[in-house]
C-alpha atoms as a PDB file:
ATOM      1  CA  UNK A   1       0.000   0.000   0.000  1.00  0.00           C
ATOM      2  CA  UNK A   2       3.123   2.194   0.709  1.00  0.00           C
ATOM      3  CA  UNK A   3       3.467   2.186  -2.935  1.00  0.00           C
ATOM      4  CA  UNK A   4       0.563   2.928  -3.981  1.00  0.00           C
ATOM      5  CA  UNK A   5       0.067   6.141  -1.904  1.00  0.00           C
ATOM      6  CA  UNK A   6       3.424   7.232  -2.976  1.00  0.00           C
ATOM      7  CA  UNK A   7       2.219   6.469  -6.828  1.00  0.00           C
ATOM      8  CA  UNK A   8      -1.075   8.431  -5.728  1.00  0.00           C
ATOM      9  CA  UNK A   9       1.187  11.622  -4.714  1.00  0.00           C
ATOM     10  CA  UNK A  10       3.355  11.315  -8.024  1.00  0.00           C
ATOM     11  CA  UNK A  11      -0.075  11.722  -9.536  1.00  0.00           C
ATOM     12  CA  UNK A  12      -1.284  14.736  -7.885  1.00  0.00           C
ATOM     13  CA  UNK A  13       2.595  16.701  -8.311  1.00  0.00           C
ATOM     14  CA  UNK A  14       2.248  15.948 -12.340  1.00  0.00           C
ATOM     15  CA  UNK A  15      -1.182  17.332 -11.818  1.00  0.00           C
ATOM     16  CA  UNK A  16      -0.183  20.493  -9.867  1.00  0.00           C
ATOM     17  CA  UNK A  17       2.699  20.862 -12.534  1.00  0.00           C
ATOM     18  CA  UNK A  18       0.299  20.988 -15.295  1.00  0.00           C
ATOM     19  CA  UNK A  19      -1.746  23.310 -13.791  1.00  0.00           C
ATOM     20  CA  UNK A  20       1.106  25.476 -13.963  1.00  0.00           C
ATOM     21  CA  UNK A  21       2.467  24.876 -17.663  1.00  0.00           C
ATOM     22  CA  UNK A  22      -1.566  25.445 -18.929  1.00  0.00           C
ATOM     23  CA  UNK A  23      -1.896  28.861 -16.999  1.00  0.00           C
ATOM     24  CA  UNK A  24      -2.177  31.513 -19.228  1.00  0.00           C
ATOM     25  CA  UNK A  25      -0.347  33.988 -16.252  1.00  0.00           C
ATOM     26  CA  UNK A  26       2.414  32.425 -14.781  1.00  0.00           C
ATOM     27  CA  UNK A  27       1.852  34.163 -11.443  1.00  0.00           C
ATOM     28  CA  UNK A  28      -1.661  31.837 -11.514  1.00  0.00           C
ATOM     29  CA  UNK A  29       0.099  28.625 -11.865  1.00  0.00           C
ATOM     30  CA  UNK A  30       2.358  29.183  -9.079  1.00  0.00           C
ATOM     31  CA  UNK A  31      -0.735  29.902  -7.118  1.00  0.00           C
ATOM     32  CA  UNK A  32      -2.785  26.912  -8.277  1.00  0.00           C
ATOM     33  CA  UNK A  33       0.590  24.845  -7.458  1.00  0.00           C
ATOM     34  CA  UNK A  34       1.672  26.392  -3.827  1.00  0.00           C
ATOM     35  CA  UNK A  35      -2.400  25.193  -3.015  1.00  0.00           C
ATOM     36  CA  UNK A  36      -2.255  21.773  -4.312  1.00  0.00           C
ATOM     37  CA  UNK A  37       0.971  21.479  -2.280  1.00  0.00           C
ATOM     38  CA  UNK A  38      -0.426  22.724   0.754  1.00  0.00           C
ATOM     39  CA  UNK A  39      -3.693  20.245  -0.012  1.00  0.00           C
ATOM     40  CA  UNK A  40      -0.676  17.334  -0.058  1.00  0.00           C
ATOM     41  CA  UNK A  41       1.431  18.165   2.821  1.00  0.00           C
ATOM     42  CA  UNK A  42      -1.323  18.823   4.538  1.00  0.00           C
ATOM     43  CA  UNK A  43      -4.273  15.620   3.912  1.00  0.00           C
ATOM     44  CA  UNK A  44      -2.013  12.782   1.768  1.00  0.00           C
ATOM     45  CA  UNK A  45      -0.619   9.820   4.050  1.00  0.00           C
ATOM     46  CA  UNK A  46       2.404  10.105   1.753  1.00  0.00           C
ATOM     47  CA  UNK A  47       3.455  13.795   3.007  1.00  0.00           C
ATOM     48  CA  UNK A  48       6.639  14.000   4.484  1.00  0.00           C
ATOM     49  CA  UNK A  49       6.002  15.624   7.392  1.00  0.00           C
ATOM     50  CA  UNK A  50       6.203  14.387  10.790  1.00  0.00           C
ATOM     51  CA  UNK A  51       2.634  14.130  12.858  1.00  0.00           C
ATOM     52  CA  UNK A  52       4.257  16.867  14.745  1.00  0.00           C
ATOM     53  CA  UNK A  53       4.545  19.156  12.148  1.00  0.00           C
ATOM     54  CA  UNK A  54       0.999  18.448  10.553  1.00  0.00           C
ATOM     55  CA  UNK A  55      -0.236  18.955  13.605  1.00  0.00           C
ATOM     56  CA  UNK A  56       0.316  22.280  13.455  1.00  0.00           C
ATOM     57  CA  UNK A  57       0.595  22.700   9.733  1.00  0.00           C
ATOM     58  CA  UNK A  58      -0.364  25.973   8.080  1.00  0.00           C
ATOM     59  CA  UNK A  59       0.698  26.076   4.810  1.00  0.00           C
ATOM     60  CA  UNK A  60       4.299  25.806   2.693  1.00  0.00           C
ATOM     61  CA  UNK A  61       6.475  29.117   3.607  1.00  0.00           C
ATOM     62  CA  UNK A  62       6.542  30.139  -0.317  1.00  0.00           C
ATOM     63  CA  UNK A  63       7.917  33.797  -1.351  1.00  0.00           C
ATOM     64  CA  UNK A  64       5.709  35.925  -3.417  1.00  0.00           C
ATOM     65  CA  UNK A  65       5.943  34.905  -7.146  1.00  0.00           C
ATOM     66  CA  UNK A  66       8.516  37.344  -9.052  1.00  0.00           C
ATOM     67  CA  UNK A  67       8.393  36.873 -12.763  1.00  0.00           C
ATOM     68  CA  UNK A  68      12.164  38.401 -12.917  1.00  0.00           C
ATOM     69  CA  UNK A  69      12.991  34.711 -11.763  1.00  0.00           C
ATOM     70  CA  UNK A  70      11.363  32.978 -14.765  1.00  0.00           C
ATOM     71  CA  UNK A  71      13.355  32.568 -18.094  1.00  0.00           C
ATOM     72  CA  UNK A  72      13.345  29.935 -21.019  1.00  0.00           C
ATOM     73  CA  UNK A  73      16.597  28.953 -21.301  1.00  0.00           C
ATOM     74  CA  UNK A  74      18.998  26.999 -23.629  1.00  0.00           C
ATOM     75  CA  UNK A  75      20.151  23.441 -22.309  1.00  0.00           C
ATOM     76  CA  UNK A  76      24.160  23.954 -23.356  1.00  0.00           C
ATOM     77  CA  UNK A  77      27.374  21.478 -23.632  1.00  0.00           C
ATOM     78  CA  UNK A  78      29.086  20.944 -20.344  1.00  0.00           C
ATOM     79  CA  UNK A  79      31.768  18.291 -19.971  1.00  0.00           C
ATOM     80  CA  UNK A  80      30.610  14.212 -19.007  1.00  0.00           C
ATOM     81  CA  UNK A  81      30.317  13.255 -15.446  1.00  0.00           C
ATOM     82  CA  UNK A  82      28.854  11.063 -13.388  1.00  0.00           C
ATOM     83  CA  UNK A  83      27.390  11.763 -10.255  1.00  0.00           C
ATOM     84  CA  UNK A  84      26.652   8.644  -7.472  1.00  0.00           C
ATOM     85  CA  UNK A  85      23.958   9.345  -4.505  1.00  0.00           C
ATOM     86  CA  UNK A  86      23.443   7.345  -1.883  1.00  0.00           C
ATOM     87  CA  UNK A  87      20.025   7.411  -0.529  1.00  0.00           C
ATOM     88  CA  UNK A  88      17.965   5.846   2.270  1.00  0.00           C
ATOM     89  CA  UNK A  89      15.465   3.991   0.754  1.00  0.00           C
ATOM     90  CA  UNK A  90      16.550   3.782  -3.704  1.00  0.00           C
ATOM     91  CA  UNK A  91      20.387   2.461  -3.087  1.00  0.00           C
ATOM     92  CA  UNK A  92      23.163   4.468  -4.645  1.00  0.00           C
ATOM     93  CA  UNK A  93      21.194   6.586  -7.419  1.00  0.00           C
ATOM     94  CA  UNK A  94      23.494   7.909 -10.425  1.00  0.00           C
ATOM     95  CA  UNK A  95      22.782  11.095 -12.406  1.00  0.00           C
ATOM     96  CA  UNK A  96      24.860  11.719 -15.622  1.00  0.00           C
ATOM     97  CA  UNK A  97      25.443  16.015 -16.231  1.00  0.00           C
ATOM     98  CA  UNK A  98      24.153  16.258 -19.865  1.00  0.00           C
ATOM     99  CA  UNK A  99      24.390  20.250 -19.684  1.00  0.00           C
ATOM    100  CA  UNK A 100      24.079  23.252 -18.083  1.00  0.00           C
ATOM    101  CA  UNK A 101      21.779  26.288 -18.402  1.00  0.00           C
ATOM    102  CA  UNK A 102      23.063  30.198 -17.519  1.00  0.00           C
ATOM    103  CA  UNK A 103      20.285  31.355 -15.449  1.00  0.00           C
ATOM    104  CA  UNK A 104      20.194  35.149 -15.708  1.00  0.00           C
ATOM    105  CA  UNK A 105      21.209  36.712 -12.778  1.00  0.00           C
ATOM    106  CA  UNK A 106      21.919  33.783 -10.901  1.00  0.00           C
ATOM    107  CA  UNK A 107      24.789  32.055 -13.340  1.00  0.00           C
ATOM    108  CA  UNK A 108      25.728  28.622 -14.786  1.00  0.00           C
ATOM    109  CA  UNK A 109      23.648  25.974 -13.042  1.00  0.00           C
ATOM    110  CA  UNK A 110      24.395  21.791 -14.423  1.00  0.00           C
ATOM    111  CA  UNK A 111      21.619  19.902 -15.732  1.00  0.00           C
ATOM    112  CA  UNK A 112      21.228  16.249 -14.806  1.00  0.00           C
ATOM    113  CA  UNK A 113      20.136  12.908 -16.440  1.00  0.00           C
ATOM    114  CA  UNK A 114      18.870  10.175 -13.783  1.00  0.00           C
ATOM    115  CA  UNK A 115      20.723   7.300 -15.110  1.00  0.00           C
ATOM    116  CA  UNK A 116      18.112   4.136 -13.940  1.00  0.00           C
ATOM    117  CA  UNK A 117      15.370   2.966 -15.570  1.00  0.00           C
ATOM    118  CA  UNK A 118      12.784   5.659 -17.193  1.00  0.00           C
ATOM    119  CA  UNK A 119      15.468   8.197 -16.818  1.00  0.00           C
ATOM    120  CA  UNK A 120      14.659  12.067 -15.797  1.00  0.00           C
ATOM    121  CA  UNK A 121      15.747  15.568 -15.899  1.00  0.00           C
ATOM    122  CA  UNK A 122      16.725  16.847 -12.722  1.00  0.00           C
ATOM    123  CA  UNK A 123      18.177  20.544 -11.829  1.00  0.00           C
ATOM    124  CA  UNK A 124      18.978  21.621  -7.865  1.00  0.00           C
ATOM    125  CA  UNK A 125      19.862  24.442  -6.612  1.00  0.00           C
ATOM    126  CA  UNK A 126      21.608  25.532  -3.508  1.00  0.00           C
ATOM    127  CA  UNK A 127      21.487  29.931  -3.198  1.00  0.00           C
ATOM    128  CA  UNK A 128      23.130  32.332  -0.560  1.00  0.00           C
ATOM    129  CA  UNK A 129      20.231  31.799   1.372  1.00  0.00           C
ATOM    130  CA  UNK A 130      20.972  28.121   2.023  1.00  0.00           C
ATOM    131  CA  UNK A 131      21.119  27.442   5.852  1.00  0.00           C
ATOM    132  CA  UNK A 132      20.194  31.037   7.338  1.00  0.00           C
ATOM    133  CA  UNK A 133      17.701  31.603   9.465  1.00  0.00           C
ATOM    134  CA  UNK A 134      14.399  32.207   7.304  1.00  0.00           C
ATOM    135  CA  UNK A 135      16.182  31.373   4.538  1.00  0.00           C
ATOM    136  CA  UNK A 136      16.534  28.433   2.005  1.00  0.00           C
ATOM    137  CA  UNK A 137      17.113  24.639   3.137  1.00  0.00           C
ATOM    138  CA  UNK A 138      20.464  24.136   3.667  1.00  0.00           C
ATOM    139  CA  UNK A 139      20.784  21.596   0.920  1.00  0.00           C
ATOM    140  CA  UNK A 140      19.870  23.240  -1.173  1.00  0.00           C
ATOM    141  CA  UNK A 141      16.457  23.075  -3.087  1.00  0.00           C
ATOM    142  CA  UNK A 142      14.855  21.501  -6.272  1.00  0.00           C
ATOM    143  CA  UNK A 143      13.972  23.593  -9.605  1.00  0.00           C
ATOM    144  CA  UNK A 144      13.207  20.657 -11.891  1.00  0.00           C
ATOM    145  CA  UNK A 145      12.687  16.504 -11.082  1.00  0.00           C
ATOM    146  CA  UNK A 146      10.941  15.259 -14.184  1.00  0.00           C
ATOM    147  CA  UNK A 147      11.092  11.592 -12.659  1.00  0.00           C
ATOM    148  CA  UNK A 148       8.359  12.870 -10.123  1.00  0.00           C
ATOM    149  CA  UNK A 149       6.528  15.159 -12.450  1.00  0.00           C
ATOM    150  CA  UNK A 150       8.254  18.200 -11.720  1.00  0.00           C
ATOM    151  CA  UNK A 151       8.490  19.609 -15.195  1.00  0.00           C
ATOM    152  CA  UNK A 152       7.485  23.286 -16.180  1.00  0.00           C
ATOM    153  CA  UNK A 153       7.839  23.123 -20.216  1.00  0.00           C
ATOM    154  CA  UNK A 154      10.319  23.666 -22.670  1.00  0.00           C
ATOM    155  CA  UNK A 155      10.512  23.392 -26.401  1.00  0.00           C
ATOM    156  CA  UNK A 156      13.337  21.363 -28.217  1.00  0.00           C
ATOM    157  CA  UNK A 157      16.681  22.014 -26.431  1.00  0.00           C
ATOM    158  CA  UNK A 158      15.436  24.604 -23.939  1.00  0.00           C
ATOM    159  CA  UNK A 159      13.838  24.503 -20.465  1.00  0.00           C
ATOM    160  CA  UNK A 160      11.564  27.166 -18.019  1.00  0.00           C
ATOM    161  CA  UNK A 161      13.810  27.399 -15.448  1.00  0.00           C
ATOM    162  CA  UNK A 162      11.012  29.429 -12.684  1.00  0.00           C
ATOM    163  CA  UNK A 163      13.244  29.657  -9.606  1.00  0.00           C
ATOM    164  CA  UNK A 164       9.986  30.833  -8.016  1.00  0.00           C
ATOM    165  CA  UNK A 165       8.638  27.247  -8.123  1.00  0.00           C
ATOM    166  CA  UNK A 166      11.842  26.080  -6.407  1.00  0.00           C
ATOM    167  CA  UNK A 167      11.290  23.013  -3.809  1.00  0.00           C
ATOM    168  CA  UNK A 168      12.643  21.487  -0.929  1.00  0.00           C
ATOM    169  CA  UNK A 169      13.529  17.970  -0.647  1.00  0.00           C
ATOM    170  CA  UNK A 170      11.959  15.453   1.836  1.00  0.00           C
ATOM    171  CA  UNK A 171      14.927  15.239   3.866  1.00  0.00           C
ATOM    172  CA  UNK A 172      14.209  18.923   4.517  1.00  0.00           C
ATOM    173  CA  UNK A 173      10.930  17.695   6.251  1.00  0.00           C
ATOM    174  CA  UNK A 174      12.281  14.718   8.080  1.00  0.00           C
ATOM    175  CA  UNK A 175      16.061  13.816   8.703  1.00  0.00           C
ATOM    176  CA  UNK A 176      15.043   9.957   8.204  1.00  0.00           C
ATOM    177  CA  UNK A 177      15.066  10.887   4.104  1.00  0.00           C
ATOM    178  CA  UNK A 178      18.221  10.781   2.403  1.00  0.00           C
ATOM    179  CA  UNK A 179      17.794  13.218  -0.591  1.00  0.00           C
ATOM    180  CA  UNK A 180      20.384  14.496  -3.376  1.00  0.00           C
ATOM    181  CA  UNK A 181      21.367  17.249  -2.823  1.00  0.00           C
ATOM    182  CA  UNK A 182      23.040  20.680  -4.507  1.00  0.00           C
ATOM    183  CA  UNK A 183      26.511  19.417  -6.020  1.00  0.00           C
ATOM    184  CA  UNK A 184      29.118  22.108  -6.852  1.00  0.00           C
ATOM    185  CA  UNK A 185      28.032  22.730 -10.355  1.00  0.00           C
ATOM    186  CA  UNK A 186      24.607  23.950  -8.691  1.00  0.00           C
ATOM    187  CA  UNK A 187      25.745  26.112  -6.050  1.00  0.00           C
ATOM    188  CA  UNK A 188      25.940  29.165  -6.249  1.00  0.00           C
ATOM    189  CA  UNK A 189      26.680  32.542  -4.059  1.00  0.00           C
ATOM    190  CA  UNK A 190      23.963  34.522  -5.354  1.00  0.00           C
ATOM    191  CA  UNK A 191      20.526  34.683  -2.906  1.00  0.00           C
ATOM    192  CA  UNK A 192      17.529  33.893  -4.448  1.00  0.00           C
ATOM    193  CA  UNK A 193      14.913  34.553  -2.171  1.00  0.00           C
ATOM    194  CA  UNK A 194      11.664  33.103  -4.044  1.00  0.00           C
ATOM    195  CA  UNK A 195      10.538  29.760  -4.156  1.00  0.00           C
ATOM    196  CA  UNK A 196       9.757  27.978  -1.009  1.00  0.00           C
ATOM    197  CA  UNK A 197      11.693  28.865   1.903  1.00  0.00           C
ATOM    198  CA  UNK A 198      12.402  26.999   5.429  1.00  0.00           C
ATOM    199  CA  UNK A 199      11.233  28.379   8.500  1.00  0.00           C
ATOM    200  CA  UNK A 200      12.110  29.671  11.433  1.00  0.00           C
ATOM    201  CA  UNK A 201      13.881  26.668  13.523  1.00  0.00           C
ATOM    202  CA  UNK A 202      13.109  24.376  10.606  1.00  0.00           C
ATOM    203  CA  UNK A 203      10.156  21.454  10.818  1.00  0.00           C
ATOM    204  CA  UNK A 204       9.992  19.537  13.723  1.00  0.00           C
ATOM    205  CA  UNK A 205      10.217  15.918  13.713  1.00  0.00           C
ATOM    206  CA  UNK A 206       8.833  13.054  15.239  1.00  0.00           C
END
């Protein structure tokens, strides 16, 4: 059954995502999606957060949407290399860099294949804000994760890289996850203070 709720969530996130691609105003897709996130983390037995935190659970911290942070951008060369994850509950999960984007005002960012069966595009992103205090996960967060449905368009070789629908992993819920997180080649110095943010103490477990 475990399996099934998690398919059941997959679902609803490739739902919420196409919500966003079909809105004529990008502003209204990030609202339709920050709502059927909140809906999830709040109601689905697959959420990632603790009792404790549901308990008391109010909504996703999410910055107001800023279309500055929204650009279609090209998908360009970057050298080969493999990058190995070990995770808590998928094994050691490889991603292959099969480009990188230059995300205006931010900078280069590398672009990820998942290298297992059915493949997917995945982009993270770790700001300046990582690890303050109201600021972004330390781990940095997650722009794109086509395995799971989060996919915001593209045409041919480009991608919409919307840093305002930027995501936290489930470790950033619960310590018990083990999550990939930012590499190098997706760090950057720069804050970017949209997208969903952490806050103040972090979630509480248990």
């Amino acid at each position: 059954m475990t399996a099934i709720k998690v398919l059941d969530w997959r679902r609803r996130v490739r739902e919420a995502y196409a919500l966003a691609r079909e809105a004529d105003d990008p502003a209204a897709g990030h609202t339709a999606w920050c709502a059927a996130r909140d809906e999830l983390f709040a109601s689905h037995p697959a959420t990632p957060l603790s009792p404790t935190a549901r308990r008391g659970f109010t909504g996703l911290p999410v910055a107001p949407y800023d279309p500055a942070w929204r650009h279609e951008v090209e998908v360009l060369p970057a050298p080969e290399h493999r990058m190995e994850v070990p995770t808590g509950t998928d094994g050691v999960v490889p991603f292959d860099r099969v480009g990188a984007v230059e995300q205006p005002g931010v900078g280069r960012l590398d672009v990820w294949w998942l290298a297992s069966y059915g493949g997917g595009l995945f982009l993270p992103l770790r700001d300046g804000l990582a690890g303050q205090p109201g600021g972004t996960f330390g781990g940095g967060r997650y722009v794109l994760d086509t395995v799971k449905g989060a996919d915001l368009g593209g045409a041919g070789t480009t991608l919409v890289v919307d840093l305002n629908f930027a995501y936290n992993p489930s470790c950033a819920y619960d310590a018990a996850w083990a999550c990939p997180l930012a590499p190098g080649g997706n760090t950057v110095q720069t804050p970017v203070p949209v997208g969903e943010l952490m806050p103040e103490g972090g979630w509480p477990e248990g």
